[in-house]
C-alpha atoms as a PDB file:
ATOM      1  CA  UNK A   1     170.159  56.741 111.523  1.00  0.00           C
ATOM      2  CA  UNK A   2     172.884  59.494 112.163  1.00  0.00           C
ATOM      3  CA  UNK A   3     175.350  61.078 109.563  1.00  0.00           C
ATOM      4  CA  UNK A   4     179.022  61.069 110.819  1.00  0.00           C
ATOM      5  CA  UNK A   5     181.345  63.645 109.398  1.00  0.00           C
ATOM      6  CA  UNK A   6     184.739  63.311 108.490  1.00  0.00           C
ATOM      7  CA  UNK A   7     185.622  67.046 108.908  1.00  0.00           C
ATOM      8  CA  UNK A   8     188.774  66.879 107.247  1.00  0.00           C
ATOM      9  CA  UNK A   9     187.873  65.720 104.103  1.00  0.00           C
ATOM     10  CA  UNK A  10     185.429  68.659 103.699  1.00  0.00           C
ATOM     11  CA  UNK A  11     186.255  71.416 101.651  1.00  0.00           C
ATOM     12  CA  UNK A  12     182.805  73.536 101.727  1.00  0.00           C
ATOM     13  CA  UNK A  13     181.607  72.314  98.526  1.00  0.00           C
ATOM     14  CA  UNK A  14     178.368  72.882 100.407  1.00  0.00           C
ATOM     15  CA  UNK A  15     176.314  70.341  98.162  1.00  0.00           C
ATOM     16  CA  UNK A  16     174.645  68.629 101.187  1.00  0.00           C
ATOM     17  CA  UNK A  17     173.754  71.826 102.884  1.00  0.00           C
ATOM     18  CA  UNK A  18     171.812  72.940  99.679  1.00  0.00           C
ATOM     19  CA  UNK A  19     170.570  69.472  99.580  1.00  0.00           C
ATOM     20  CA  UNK A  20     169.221  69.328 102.628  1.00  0.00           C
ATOM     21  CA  UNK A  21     169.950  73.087 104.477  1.00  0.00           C
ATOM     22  CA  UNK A  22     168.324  71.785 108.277  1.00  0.00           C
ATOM     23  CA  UNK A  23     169.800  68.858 108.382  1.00  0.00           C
ATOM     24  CA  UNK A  24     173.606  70.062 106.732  1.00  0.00           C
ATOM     25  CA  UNK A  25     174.335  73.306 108.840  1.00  0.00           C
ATOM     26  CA  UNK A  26     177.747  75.247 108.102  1.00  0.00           C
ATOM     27  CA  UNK A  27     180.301  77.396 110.083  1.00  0.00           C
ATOM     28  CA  UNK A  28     180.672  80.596 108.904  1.00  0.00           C
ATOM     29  CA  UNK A  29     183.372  79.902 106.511  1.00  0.00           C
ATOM     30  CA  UNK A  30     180.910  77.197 104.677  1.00  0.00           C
ATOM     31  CA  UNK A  31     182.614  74.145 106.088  1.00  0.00           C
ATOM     32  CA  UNK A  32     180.001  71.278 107.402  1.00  0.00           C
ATOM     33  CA  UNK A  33     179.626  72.446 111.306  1.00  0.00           C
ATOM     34  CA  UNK A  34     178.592  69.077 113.382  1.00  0.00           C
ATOM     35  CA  UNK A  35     180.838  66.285 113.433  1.00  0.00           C
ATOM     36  CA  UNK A  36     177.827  63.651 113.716  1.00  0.00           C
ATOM     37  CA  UNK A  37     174.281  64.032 114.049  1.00  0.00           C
ATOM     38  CA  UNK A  38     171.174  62.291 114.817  1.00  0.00           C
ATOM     39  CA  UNK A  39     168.631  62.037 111.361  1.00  0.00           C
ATOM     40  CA  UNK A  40     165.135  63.123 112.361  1.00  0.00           C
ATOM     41  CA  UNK A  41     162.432  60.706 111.709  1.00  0.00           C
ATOM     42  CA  UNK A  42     161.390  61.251 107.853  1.00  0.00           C
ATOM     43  CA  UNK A  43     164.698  63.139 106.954  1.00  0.00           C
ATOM     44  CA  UNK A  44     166.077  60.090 106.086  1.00  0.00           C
ATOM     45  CA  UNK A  45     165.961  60.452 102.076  1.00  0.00           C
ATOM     46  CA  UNK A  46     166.971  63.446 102.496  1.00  0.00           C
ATOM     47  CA  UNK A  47     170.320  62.659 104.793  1.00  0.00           C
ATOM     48  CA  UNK A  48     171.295  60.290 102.192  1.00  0.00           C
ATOM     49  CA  UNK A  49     170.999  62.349  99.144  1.00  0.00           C
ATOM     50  CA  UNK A  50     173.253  64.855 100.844  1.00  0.00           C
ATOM     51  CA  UNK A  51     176.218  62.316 101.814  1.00  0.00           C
ATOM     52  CA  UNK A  52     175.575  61.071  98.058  1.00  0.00           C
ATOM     53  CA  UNK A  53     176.106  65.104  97.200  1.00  0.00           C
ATOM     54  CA  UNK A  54     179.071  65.505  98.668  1.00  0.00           C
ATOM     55  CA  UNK A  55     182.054  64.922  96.251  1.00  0.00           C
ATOM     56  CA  UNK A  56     184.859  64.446  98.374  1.00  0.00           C
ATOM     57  CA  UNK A  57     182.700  61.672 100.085  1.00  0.00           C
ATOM     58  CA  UNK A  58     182.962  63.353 103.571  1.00  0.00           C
ATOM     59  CA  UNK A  59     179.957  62.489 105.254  1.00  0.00           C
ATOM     60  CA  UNK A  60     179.021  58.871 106.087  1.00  0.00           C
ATOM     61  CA  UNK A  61     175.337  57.590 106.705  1.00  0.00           C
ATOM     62  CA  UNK A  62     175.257  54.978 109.590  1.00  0.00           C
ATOM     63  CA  UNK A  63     172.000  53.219 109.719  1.00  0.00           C
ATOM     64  CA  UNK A  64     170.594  52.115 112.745  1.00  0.00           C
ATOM     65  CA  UNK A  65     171.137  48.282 113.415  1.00  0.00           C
ATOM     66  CA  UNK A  66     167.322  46.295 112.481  1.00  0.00           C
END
């Protein structure tokens, strides 16, 4: 699974970084700061509460094909 970030659309809401704070990292000005990243194994739950936390619907979860 990896979360892909549309950076654009963020506006530092910062819900998925206090969701999740090691898998959601931010710049210094509270923006998301990886444009897509690999989920660790078990992190999953928590990767997809914080795309579901986000309110301007910037981060997408991508699931790894079965």
């Amino acid at each position: 699974m990896k979360v892909v970030v549309d950076a654009p659309a963020c506006v530092g809401h910062a819900r998925c970084h206090h969701v999740a704070p090691a898998l959601f990292a931010l710049d210094d000005n509270g923006y998301i700061a990886i444009a897509t990243f690999e989920v660790p194994a078990g992190q999953e739950g928590l990767a997809r509460r914080g795309a579901r936390a986000c309110p301007e619907r910037a981060l997408t979860v991508v699931e790894d094909p079965a």
